[in-house]
C-alpha atoms as a PDB file:
ATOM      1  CA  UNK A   1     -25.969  -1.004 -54.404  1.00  0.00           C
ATOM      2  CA  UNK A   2     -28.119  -2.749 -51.859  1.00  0.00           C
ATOM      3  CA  UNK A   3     -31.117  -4.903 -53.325  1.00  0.00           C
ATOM      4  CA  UNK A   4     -33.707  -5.657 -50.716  1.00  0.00           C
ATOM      5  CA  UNK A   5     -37.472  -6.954 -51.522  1.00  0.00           C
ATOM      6  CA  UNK A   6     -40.794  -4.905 -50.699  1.00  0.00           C
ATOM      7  CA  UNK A   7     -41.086  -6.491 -47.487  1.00  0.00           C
ATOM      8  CA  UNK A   8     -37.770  -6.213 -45.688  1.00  0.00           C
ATOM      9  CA  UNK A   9     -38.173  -2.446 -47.429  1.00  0.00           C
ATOM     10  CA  UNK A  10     -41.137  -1.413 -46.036  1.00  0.00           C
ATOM     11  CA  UNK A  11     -39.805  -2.994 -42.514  1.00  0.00           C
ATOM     12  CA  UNK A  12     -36.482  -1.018 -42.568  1.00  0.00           C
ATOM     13  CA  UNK A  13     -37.181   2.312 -44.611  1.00  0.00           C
ATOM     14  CA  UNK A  14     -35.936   4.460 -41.828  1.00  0.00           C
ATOM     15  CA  UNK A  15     -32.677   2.290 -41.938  1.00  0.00           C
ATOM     16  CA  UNK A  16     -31.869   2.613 -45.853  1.00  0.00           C
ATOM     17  CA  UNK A  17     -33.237   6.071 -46.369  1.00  0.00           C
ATOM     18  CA  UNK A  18     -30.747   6.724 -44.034  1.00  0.00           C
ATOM     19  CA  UNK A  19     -27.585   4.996 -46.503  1.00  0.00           C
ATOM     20  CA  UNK A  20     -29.446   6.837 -48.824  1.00  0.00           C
ATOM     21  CA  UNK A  21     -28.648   9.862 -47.269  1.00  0.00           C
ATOM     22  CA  UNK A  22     -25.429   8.782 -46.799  1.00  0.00           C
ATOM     23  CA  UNK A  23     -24.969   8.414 -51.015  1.00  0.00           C
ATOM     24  CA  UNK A  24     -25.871   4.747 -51.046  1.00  0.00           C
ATOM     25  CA  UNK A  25     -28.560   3.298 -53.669  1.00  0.00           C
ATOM     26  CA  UNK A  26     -31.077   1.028 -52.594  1.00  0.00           C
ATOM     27  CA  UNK A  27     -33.087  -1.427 -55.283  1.00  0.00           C
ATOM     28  CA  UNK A  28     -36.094  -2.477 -54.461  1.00  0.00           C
ATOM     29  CA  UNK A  29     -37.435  -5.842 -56.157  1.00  0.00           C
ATOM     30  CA  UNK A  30     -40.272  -7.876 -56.526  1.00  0.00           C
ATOM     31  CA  UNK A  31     -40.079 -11.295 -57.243  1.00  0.00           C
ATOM     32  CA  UNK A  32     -36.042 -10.539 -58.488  1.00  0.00           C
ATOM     33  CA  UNK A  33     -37.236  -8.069 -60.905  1.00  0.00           C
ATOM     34  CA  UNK A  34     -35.877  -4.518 -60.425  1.00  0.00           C
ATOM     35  CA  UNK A  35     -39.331  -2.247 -58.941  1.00  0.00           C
ATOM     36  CA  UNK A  36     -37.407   0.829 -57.858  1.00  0.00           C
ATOM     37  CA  UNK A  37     -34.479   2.455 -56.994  1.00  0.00           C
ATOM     38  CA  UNK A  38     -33.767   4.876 -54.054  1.00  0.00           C
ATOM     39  CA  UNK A  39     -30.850   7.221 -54.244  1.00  0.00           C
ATOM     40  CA  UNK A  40     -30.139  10.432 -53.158  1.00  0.00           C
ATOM     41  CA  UNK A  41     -31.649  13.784 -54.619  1.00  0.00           C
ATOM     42  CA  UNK A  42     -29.307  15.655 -56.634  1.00  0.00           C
ATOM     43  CA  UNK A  43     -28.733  19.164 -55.425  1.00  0.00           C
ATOM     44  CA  UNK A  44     -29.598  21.535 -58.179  1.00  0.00           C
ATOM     45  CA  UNK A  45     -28.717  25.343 -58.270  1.00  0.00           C
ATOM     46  CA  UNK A  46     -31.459  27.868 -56.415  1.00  0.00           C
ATOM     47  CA  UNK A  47     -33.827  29.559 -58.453  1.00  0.00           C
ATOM     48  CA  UNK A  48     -32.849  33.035 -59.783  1.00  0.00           C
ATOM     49  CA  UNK A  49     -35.031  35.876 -57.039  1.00  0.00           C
ATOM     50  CA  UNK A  50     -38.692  36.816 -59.007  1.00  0.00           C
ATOM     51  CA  UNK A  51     -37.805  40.509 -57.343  1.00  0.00           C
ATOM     52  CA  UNK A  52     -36.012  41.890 -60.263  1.00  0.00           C
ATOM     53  CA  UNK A  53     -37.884  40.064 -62.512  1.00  0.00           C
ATOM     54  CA  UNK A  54     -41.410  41.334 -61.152  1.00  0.00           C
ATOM     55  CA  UNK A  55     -39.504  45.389 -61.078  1.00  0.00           C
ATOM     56  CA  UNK A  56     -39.000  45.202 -65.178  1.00  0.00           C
ATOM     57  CA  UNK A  57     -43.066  44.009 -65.720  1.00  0.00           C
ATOM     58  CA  UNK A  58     -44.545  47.494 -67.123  1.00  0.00           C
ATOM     59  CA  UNK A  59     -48.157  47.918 -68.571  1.00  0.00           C
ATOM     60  CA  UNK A  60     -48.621  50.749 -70.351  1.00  0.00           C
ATOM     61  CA  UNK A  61     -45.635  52.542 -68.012  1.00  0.00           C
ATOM     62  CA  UNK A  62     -46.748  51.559 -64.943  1.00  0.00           C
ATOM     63  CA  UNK A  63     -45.676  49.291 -62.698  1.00  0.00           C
ATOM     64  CA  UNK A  64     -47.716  46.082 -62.344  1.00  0.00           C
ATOM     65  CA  UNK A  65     -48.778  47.224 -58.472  1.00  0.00           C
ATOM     66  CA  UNK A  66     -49.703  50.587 -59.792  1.00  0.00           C
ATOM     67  CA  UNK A  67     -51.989  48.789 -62.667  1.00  0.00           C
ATOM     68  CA  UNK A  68     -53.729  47.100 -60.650  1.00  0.00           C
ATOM     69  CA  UNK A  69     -54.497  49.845 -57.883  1.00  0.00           C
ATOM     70  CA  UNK A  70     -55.555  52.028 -60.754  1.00  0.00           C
ATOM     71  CA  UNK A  71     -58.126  49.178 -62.174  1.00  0.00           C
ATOM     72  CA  UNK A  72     -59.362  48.881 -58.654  1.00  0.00           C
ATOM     73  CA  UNK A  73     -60.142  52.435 -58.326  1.00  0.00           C
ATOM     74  CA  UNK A  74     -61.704  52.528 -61.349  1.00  0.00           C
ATOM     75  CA  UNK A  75     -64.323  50.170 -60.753  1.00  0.00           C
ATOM     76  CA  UNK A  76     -64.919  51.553 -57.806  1.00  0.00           C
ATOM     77  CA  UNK A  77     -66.798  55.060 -59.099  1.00  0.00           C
END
Protein backbone atom coordinates (compact mmCIF):
# COMPACT_ATOMS: atom_id res chain seq x y z
CA UNK A 1 0.00 0.00 0.00
CA UNK A 2 1.39 3.39 -0.84
CA UNK A 3 0.94 6.18 1.96
CA UNK A 4 1.39 9.64 0.58
CA UNK A 5 0.20 13.03 2.46
CA UNK A 6 -2.61 15.51 1.10
CA UNK A 7 -0.15 17.49 -0.63
CA UNK A 8 2.02 15.20 -2.71
CA UNK A 9 -1.79 13.62 -3.30
CA UNK A 10 -3.41 16.35 -4.62
CA UNK A 11 -0.04 17.03 -6.82
CA UNK A 12 0.04 13.47 -8.32
CA UNK A 13 -3.71 12.19 -8.39
CA UNK A 14 -3.54 11.41 -12.03
CA UNK A 15 -0.36 9.29 -11.18
CA UNK A 16 -1.91 7.03 -8.24
CA UNK A 17 -5.42 6.85 -9.55
CA UNK A 18 -3.71 5.33 -12.16
CA UNK A 19 -1.93 2.28 -9.60
CA UNK A 20 -5.23 2.40 -8.46
CA UNK A 21 -6.47 1.26 -11.52
CA UNK A 22 -3.89 -0.99 -11.74
CA UNK A 23 -5.21 -2.82 -8.13
CA UNK A 24 -2.87 -0.80 -5.95
CA UNK A 25 -4.21 1.05 -2.64
CA UNK A 26 -3.24 4.39 -1.93
CA UNK A 27 -3.50 5.97 1.91
CA UNK A 28 -3.81 9.23 2.22
CA UNK A 29 -2.63 10.91 5.65
CA UNK A 30 -2.62 13.92 7.46
CA UNK A 31 -0.23 14.65 9.91
CA UNK A 32 0.61 10.44 9.98
CA UNK A 33 -2.89 9.74 10.76
CA UNK A 34 -4.73 7.54 8.22
CA UNK A 35 -7.49 10.30 6.21
CA UNK A 36 -8.43 7.99 3.36
CA UNK A 37 -7.87 5.22 1.36
CA UNK A 38 -8.10 4.87 -2.50
CA UNK A 39 -8.55 1.48 -4.03
CA UNK A 40 -10.18 0.17 -6.79
CA UNK A 41 -14.09 -0.20 -7.24
CA UNK A 42 -15.25 -3.61 -6.93
CA UNK A 43 -17.12 -4.85 -9.94
CA UNK A 44 -20.53 -5.93 -8.87
CA UNK A 45 -23.04 -8.02 -11.02
CA UNK A 46 -25.49 -5.82 -13.58
CA UNK A 47 -28.80 -5.10 -12.52
CA UNK A 48 -31.55 -7.62 -13.48
CA UNK A 49 -33.58 -5.69 -17.01
CA UNK A 50 -36.92 -3.57 -15.42
CA UNK A 51 -38.58 -4.98 -18.95
CA UNK A 52 -40.02 -8.08 -17.56
CA UNK A 53 -40.51 -6.67 -14.45
CA UNK A 54 -42.60 -3.55 -15.79
CA UNK A 55 -44.73 -6.55 -18.35
CA UNK A 56 -46.11 -8.43 -14.95
CA UNK A 57 -47.41 -4.71 -13.30
CA UNK A 58 -51.38 -5.14 -13.87
CA UNK A 59 -54.08 -2.69 -12.43
CA UNK A 60 -57.23 -3.91 -12.47
CA UNK A 61 -56.13 -6.24 -15.79
CA UNK A 62 -54.60 -3.81 -17.62
CA UNK A 63 -51.38 -3.14 -18.35
CA UNK A 64 -49.78 -0.15 -16.60
CA UNK A 65 -49.48 1.81 -20.27
CA UNK A 66 -53.06 0.98 -20.92
CA UNK A 67 -54.04 2.50 -17.25
CA UNK A 68 -52.73 5.33 -17.75
CA UNK A 69 -53.99 6.08 -21.44
CA UNK A 70 -57.41 5.19 -20.14
CA UNK A 71 -57.10 7.86 -17.05
CA UNK A 72 -55.95 10.33 -19.62
CA UNK A 73 -58.89 9.92 -21.75
CA UNK A 74 -61.02 10.12 -19.11
CA UNK A 75 -60.24 13.41 -17.94
CA UNK A 76 -60.30 14.54 -21.05
CA UNK A 77 -64.44 14.49 -21.67
Amino acid sequence: MIQTNIREAKAKLSAYLSQVEQGEEVMIVRRGKPVSILKPVEQSAPLPSMKHFRKKITLGGLSGSETIIRMREKSRY
